[in-house]
Every structure is written in structure tokens, then in C-alpha cells.
PDB file of N, CA and C in Angstrom:
ATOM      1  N   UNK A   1     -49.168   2.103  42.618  1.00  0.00           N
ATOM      2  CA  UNK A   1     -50.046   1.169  41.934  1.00  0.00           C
ATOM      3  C   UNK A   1     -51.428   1.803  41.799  1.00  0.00           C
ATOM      4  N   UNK A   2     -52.425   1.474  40.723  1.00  0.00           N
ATOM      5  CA  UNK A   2     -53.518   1.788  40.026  1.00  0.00           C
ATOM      6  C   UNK A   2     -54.455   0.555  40.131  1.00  0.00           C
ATOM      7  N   UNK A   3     -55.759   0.989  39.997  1.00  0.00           N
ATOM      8  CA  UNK A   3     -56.729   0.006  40.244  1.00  0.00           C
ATOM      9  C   UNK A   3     -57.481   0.569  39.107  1.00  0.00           C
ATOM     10  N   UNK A   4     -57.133   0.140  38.144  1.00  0.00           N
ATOM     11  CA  UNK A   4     -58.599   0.290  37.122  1.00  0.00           C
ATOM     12  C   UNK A   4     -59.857  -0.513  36.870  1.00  0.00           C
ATOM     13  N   UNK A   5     -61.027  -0.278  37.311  1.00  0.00           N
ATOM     14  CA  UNK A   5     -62.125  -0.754  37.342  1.00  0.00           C
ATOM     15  C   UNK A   5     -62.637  -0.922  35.896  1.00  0.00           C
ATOM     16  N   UNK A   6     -63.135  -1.830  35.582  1.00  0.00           N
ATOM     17  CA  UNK A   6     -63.984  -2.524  34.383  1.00  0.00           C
ATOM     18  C   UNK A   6     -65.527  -2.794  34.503  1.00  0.00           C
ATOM     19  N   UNK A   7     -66.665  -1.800  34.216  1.00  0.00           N
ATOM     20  CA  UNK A   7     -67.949  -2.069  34.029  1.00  0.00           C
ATOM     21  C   UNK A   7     -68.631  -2.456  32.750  1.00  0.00           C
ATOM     22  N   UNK A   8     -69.135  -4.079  32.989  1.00  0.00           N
ATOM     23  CA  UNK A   8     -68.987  -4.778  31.865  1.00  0.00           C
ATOM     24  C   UNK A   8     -70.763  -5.189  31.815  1.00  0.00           C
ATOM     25  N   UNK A   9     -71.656  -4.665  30.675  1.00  0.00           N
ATOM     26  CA  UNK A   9     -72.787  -4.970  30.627  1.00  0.00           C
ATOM     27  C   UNK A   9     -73.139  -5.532  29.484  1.00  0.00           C
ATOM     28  N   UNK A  10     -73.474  -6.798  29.711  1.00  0.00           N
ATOM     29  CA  UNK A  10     -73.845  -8.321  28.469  1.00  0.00           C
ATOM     30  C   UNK A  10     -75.574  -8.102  28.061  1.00  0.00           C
ATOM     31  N   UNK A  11     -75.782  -8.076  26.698  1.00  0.00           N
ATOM     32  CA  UNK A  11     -76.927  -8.253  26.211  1.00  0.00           C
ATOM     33  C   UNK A  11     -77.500  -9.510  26.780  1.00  0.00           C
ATOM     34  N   UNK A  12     -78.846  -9.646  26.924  1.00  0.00           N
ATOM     35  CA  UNK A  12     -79.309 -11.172  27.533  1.00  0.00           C
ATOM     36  C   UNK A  12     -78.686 -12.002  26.495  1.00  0.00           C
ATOM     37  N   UNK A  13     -78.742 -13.896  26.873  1.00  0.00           N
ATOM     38  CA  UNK A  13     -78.525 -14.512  26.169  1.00  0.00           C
ATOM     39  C   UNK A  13     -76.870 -14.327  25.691  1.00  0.00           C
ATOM     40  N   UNK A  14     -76.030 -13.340  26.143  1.00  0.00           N
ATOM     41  CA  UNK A  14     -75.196 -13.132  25.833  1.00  0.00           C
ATOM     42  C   UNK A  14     -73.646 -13.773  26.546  1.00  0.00           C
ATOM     43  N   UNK A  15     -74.382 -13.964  27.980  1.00  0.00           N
ATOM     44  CA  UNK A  15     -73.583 -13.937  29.569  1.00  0.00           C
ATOM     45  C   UNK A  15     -72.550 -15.199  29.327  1.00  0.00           C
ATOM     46  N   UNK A  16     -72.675 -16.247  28.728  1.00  0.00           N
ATOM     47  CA  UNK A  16     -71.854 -17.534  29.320  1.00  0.00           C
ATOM     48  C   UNK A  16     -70.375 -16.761  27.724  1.00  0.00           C
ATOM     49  N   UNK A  17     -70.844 -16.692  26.782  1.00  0.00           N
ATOM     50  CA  UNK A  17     -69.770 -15.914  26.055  1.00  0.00           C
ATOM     51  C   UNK A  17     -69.387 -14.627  26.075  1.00  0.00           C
ATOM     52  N   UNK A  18     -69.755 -14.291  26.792  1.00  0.00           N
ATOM     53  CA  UNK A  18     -69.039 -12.322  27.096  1.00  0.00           C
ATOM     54  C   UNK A  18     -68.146 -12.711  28.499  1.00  0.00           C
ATOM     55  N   UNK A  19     -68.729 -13.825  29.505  1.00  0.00           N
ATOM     56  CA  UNK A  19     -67.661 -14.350  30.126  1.00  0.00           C
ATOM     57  C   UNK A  19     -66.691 -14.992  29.811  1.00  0.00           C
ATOM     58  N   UNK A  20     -66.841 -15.587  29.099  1.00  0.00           N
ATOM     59  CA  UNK A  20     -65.280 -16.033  28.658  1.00  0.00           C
ATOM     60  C   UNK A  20     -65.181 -15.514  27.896  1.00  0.00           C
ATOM     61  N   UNK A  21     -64.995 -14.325  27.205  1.00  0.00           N
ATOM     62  CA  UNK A  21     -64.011 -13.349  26.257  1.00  0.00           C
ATOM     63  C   UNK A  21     -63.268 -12.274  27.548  1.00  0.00           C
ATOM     64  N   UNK A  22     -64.486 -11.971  28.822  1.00  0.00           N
ATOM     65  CA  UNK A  22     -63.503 -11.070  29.345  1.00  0.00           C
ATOM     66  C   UNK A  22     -62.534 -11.837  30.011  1.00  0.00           C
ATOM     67  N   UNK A  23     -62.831 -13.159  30.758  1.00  0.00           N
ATOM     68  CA  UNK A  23     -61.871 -14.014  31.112  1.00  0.00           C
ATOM     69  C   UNK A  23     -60.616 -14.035  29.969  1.00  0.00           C
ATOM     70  N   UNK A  24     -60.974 -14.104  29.039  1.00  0.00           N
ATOM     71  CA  UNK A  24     -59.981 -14.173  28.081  1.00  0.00           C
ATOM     72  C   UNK A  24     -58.737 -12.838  27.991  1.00  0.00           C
ATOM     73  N   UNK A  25     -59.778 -11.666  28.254  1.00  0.00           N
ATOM     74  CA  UNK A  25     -59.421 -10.110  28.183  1.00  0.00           C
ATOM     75  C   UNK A  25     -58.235 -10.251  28.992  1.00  0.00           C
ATOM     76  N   UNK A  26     -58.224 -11.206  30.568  1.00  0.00           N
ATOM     77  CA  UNK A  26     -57.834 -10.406  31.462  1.00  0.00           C
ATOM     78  C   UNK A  26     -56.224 -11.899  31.630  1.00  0.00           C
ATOM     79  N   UNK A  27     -56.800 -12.692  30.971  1.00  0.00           N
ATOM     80  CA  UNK A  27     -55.661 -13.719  30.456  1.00  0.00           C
ATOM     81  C   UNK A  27     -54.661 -13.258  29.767  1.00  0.00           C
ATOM     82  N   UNK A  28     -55.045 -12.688  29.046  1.00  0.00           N
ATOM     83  CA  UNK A  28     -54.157 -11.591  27.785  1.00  0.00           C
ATOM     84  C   UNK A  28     -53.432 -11.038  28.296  1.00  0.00           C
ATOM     85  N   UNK A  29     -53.677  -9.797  29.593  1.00  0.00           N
ATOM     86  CA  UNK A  29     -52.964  -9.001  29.948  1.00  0.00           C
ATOM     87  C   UNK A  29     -51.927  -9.765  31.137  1.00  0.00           C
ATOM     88  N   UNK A  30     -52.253 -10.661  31.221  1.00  0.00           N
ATOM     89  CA  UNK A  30     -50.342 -11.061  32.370  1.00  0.00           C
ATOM     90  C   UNK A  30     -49.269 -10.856  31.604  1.00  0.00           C
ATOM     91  N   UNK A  31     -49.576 -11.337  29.860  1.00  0.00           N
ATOM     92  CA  UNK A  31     -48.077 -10.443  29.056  1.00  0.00           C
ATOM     93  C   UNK A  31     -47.711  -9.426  28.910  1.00  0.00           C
ATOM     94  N   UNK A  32     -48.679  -8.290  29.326  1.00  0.00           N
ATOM     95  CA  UNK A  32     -47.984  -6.726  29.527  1.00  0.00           C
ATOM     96  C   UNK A  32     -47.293  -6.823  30.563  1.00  0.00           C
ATOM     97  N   UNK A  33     -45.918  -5.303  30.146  1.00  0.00           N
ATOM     98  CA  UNK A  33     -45.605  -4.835  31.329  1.00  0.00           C
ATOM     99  C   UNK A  33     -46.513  -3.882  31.667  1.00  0.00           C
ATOM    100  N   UNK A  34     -46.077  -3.883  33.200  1.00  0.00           N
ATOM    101  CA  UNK A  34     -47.136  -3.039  33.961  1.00  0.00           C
ATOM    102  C   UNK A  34     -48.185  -3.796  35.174  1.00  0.00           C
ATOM    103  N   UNK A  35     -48.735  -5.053  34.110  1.00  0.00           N
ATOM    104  CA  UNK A  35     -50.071  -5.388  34.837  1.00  0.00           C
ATOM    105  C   UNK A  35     -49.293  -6.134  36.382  1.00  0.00           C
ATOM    106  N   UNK A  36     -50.078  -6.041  37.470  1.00  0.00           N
ATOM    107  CA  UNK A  36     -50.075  -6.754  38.500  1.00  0.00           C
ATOM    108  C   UNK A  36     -51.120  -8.170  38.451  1.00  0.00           C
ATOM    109  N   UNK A  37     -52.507  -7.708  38.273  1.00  0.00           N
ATOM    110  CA  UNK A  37     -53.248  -8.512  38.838  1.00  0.00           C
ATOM    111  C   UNK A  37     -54.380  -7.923  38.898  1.00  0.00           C
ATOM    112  N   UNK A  38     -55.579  -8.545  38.991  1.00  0.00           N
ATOM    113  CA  UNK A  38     -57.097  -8.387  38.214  1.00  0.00           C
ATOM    114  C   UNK A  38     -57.757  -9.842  39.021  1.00  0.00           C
ATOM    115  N   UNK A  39     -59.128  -9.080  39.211  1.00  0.00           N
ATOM    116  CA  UNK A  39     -60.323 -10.134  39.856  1.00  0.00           C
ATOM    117  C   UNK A  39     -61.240 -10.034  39.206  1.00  0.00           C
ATOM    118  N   UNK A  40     -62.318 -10.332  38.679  1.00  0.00           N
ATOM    119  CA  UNK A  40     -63.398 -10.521  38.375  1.00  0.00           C
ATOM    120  C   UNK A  40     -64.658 -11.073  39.239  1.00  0.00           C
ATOM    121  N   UNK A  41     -65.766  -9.917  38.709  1.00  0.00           N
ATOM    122  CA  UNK A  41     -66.734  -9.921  39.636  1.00  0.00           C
ATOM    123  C   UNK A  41     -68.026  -9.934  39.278  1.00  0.00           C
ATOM    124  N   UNK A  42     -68.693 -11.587  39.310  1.00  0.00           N
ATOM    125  CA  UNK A  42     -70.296 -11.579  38.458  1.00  0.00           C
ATOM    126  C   UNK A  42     -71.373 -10.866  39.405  1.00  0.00           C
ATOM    127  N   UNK A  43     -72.143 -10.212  39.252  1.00  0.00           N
ATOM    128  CA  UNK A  43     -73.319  -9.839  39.930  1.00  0.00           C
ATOM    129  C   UNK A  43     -74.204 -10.814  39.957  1.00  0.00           C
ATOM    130  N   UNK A  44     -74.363 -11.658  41.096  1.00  0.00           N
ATOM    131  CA  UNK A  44     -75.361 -12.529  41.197  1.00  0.00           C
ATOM    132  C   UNK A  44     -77.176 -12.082  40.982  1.00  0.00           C
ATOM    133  N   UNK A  45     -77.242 -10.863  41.281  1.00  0.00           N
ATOM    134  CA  UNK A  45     -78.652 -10.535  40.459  1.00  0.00           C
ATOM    135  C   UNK A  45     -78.931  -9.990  39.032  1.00  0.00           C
ATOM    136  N   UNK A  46     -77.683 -10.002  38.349  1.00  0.00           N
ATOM    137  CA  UNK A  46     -77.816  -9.561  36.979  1.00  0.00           C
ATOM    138  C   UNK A  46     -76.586  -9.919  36.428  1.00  0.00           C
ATOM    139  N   UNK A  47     -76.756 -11.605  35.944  1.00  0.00           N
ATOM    140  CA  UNK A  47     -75.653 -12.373  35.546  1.00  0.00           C
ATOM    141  C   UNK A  47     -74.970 -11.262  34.615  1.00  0.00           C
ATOM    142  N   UNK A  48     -75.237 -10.530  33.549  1.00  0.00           N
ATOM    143  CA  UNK A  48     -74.862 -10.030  32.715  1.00  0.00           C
ATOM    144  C   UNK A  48     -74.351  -9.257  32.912  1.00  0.00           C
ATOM    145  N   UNK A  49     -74.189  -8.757  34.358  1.00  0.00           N
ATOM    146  CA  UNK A  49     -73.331  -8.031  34.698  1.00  0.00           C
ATOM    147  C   UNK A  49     -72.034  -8.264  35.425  1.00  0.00           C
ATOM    148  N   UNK A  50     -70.915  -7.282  34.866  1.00  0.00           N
ATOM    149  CA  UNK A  50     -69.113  -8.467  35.405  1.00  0.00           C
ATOM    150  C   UNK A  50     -68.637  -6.646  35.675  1.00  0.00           C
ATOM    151  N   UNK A  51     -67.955  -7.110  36.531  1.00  0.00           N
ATOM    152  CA  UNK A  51     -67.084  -5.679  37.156  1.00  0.00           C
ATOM    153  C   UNK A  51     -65.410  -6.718  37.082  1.00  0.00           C
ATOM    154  N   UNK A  52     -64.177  -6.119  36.378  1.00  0.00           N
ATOM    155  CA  UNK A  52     -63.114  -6.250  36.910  1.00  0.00           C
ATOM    156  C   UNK A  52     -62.655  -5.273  37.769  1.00  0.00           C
ATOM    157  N   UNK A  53     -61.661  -5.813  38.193  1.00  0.00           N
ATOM    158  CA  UNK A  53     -60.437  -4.637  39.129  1.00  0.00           C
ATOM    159  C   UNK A  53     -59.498  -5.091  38.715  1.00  0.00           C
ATOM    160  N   UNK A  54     -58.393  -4.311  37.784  1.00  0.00           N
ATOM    161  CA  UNK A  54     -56.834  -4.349  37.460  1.00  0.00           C
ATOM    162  C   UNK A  54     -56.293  -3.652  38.063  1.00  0.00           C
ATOM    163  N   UNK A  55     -55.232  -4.246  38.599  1.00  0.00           N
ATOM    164  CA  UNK A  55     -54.028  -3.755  39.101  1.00  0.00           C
ATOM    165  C   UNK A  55     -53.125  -3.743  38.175  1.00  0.00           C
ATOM    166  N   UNK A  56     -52.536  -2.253  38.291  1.00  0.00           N
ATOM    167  CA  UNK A  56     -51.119  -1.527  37.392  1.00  0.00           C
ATOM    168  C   UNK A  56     -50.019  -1.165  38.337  1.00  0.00           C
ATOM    169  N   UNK A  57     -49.164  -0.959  37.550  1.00  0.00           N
ATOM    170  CA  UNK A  57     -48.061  -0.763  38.190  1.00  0.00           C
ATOM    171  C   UNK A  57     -48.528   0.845  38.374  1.00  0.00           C
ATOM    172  N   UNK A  58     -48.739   1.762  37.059  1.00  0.00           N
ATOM    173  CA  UNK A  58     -48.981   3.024  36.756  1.00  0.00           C
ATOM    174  C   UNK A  58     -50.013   3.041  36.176  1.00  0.00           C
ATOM    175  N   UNK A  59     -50.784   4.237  35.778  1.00  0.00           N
ATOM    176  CA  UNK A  59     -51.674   4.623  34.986  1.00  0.00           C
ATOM    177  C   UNK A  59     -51.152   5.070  33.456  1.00  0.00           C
ATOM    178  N   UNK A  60     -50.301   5.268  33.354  1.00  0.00           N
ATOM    179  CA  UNK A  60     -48.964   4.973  32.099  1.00  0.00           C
ATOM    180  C   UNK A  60     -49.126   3.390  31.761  1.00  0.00           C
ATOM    181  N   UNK A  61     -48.674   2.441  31.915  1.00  0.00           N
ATOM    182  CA  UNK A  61     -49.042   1.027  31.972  1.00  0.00           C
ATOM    183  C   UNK A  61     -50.547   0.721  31.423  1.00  0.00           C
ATOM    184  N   UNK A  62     -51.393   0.877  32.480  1.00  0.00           N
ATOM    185  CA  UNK A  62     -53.057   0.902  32.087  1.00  0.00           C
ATOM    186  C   UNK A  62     -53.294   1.170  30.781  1.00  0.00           C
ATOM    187  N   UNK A  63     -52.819   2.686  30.746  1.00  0.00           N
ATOM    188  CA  UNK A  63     -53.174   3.393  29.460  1.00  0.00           C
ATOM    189  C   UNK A  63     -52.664   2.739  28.107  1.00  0.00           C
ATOM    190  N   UNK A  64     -51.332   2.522  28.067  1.00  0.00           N
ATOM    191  CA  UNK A  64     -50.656   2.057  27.319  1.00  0.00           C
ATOM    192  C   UNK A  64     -50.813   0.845  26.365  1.00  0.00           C
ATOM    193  N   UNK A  65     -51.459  -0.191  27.295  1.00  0.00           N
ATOM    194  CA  UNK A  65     -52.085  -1.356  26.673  1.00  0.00           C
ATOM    195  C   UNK A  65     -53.598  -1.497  26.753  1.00  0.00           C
ATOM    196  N   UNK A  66     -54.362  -0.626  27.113  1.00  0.00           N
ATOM    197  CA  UNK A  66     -55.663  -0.049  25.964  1.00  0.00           C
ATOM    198  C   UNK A  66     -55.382   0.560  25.098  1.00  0.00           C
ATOM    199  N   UNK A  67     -54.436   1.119  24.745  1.00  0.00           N
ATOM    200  CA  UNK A  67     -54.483   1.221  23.460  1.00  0.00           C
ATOM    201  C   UNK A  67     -54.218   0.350  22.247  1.00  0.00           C
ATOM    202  N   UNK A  68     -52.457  -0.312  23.138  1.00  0.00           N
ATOM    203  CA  UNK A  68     -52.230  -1.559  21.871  1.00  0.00           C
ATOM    204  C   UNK A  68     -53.851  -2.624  22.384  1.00  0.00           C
ATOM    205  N   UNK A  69     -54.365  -2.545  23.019  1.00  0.00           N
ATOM    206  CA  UNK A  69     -55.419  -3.925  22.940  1.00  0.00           C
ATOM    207  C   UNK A  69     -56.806  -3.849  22.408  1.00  0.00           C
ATOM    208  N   UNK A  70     -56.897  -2.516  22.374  1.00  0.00           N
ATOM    209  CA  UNK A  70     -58.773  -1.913  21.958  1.00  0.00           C
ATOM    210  C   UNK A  70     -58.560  -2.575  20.445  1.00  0.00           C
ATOM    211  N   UNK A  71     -58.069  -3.283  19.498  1.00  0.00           N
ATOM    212  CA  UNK A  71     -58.526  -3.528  18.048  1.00  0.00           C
ATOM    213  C   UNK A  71     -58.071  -4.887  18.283  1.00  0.00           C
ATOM    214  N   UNK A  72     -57.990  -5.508  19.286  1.00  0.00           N
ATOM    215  CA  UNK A  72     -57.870  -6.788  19.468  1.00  0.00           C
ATOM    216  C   UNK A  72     -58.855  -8.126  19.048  1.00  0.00           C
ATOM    217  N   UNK A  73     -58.528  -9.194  19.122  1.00  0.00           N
ATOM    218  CA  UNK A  73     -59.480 -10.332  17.957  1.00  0.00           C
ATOM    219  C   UNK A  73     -60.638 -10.229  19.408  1.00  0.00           C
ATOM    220  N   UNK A  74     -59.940 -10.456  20.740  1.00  0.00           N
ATOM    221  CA  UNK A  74     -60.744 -10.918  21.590  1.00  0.00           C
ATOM    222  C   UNK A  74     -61.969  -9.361  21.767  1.00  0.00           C
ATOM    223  N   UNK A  75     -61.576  -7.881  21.878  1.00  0.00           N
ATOM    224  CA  UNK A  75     -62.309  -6.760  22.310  1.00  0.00           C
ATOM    225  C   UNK A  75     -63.159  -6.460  20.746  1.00  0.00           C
ATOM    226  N   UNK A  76     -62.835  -7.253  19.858  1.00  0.00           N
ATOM    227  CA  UNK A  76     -63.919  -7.272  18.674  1.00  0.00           C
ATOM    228  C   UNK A  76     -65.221  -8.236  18.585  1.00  0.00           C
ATOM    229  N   UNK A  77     -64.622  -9.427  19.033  1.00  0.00           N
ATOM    230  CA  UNK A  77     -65.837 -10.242  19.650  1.00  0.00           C
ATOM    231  C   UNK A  77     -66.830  -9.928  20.569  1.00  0.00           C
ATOM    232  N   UNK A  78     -66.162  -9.470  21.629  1.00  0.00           N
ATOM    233  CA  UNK A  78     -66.890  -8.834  22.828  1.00  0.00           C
ATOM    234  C   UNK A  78     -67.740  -7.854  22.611  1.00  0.00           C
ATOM    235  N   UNK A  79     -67.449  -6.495  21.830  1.00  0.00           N
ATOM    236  CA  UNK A  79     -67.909  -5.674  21.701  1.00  0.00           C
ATOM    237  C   UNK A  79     -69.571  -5.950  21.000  1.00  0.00           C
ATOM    238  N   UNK A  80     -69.719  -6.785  20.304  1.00  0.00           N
ATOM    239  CA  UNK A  80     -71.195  -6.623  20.052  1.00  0.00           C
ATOM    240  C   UNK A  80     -72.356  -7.414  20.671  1.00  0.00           C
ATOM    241  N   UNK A  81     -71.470  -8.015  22.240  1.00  0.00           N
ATOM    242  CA  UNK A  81     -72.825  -8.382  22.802  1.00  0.00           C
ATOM    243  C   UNK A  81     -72.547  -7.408  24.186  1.00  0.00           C
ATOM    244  N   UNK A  82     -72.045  -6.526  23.784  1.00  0.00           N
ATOM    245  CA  UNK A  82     -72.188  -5.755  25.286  1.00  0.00           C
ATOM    246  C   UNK A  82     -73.925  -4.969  24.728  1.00  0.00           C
ATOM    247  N   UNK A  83     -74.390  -5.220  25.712  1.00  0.00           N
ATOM    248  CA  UNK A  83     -75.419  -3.827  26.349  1.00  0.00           C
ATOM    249  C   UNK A  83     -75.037  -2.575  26.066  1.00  0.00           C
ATOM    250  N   UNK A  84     -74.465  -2.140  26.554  1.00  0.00           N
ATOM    251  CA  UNK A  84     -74.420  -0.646  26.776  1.00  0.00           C
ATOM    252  C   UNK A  84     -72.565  -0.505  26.704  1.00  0.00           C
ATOM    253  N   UNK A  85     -71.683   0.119  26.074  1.00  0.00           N
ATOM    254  CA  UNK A  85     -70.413   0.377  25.920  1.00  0.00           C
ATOM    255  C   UNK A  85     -69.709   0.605  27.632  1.00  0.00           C
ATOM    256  N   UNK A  86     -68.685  -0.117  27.511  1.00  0.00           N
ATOM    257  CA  UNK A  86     -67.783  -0.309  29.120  1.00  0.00           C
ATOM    258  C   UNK A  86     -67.533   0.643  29.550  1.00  0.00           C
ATOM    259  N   UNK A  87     -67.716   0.513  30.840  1.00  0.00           N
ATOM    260  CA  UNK A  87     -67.565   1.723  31.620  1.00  0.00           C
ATOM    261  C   UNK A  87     -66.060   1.802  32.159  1.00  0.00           C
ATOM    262  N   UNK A  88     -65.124   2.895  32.398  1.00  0.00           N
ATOM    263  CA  UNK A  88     -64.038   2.397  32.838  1.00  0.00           C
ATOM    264  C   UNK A  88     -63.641   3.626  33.857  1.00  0.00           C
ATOM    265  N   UNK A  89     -63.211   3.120  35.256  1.00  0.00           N
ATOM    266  CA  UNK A  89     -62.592   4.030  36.308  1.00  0.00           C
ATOM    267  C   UNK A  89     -61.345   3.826  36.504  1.00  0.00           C
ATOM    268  N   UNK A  90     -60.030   4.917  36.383  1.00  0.00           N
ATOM    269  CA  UNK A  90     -58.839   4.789  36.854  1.00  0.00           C
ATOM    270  C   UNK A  90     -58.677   4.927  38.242  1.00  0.00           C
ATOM    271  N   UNK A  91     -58.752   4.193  39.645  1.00  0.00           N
ATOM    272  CA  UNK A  91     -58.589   4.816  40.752  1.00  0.00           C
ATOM    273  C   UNK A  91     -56.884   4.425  41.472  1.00  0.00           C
ATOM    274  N   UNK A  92     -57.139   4.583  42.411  1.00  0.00           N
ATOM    275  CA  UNK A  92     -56.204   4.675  43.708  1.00  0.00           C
ATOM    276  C   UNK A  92     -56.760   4.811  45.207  1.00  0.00           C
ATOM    277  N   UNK A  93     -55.952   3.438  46.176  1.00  0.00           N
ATOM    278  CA  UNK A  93     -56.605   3.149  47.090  1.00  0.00           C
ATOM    279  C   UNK A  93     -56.603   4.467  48.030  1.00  0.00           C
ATOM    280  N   UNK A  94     -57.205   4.755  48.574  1.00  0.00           N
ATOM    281  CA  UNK A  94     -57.430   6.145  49.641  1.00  0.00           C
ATOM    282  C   UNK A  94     -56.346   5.588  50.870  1.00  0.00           C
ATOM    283  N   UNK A  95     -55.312   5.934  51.161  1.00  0.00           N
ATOM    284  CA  UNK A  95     -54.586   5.477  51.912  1.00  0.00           C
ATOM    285  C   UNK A  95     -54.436   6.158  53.695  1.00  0.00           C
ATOM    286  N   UNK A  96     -55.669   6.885  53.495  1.00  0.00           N
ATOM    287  CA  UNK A  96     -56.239   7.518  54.996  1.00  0.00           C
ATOM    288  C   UNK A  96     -56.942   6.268  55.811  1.00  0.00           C
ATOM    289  N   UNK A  97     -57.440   5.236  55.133  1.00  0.00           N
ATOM    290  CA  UNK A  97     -58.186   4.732  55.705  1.00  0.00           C
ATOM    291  C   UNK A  97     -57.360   3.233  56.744  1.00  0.00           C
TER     292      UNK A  97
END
């Protein structure tokens, strides 16, 4: 399993609808195969800022449905009140610890 991280930065004035589109984002994906499961995370000192964590089965999976989803109704809306373009990390838990 894969943990892909989501760094999500909202223009001001932007925050109560860029939250519910990524809420929406991450609604979407329980119909892929692949997905496990995803949290969402507001920064209480900079509402406009949202971090997810998805869980994949694979990084095959992950990959797979960013692609079918990047021209999506919901990642077209979103896209023009982001701040600054999403940041995105593929990881894996360190299993030393």
C-alpha cells in the first residue's frame, strides 16, 4: 500500500468552496479500483490550506486514476481558486519504525 499526499493551497475568499470540491475530489475516488482510503486535513492557521492522505493499493492505482481524473468537471472547478498549483507526494510508511 501507498500513501499519496495532497498539498492543497486556496486563494483567500476561496476556502469554504475549494473545500467542498476537494471533499468532493476524494468522494469520487471510492469508485476506483485501487483506492483504500483518504483523510483530510485543514490547517487551523491557514484555513486555505488542506493536506489529503490517500491510501492505494499501488502506485499503479494512484497513477492510473490521475490520469482518468485530471480533466474532470470537479479538478476544473477547483483549479482556478487554487493559490499556487498542488503539490503531490507518492510515499510509503517507513516500516523500521
Amino acid at each position: 500500500m501507498i500513501t499519496v499526499i495532497w498539498d492543497t493551497w486556496l486563494k483567500p475568499g476561496a476556502e469554504q468552496e475549494g473545500l467542498r470540491l476537494t471533499r468532493q475530489v476524494w468522494s469520487d475516488m471510492r469508485s476506483f479500483e485501487g483506492y483504500v482510503s483518504h483523510q483530510i486535513f485543514i490547517d487551523k492557521d491557514a484555513p486555505g490550506h488542506i493536506i489529503a492522505l490517500a491510501h492505494w493499493r499501488s502506485r499503479a492505482d494512484a497513477d492510473a486514476v490521475r490520469e482518468k481524473y485530471k480533466d474532470s468537471d470537479t479538478v476544473r472547478r477547483l483549479t482556478p481558486l487554487l493559490a499556487r498549483p498542488r503539490e503531490r507526494w507518492v510515499t510509503c510508511e517507513d516500516q523500521a519504525t
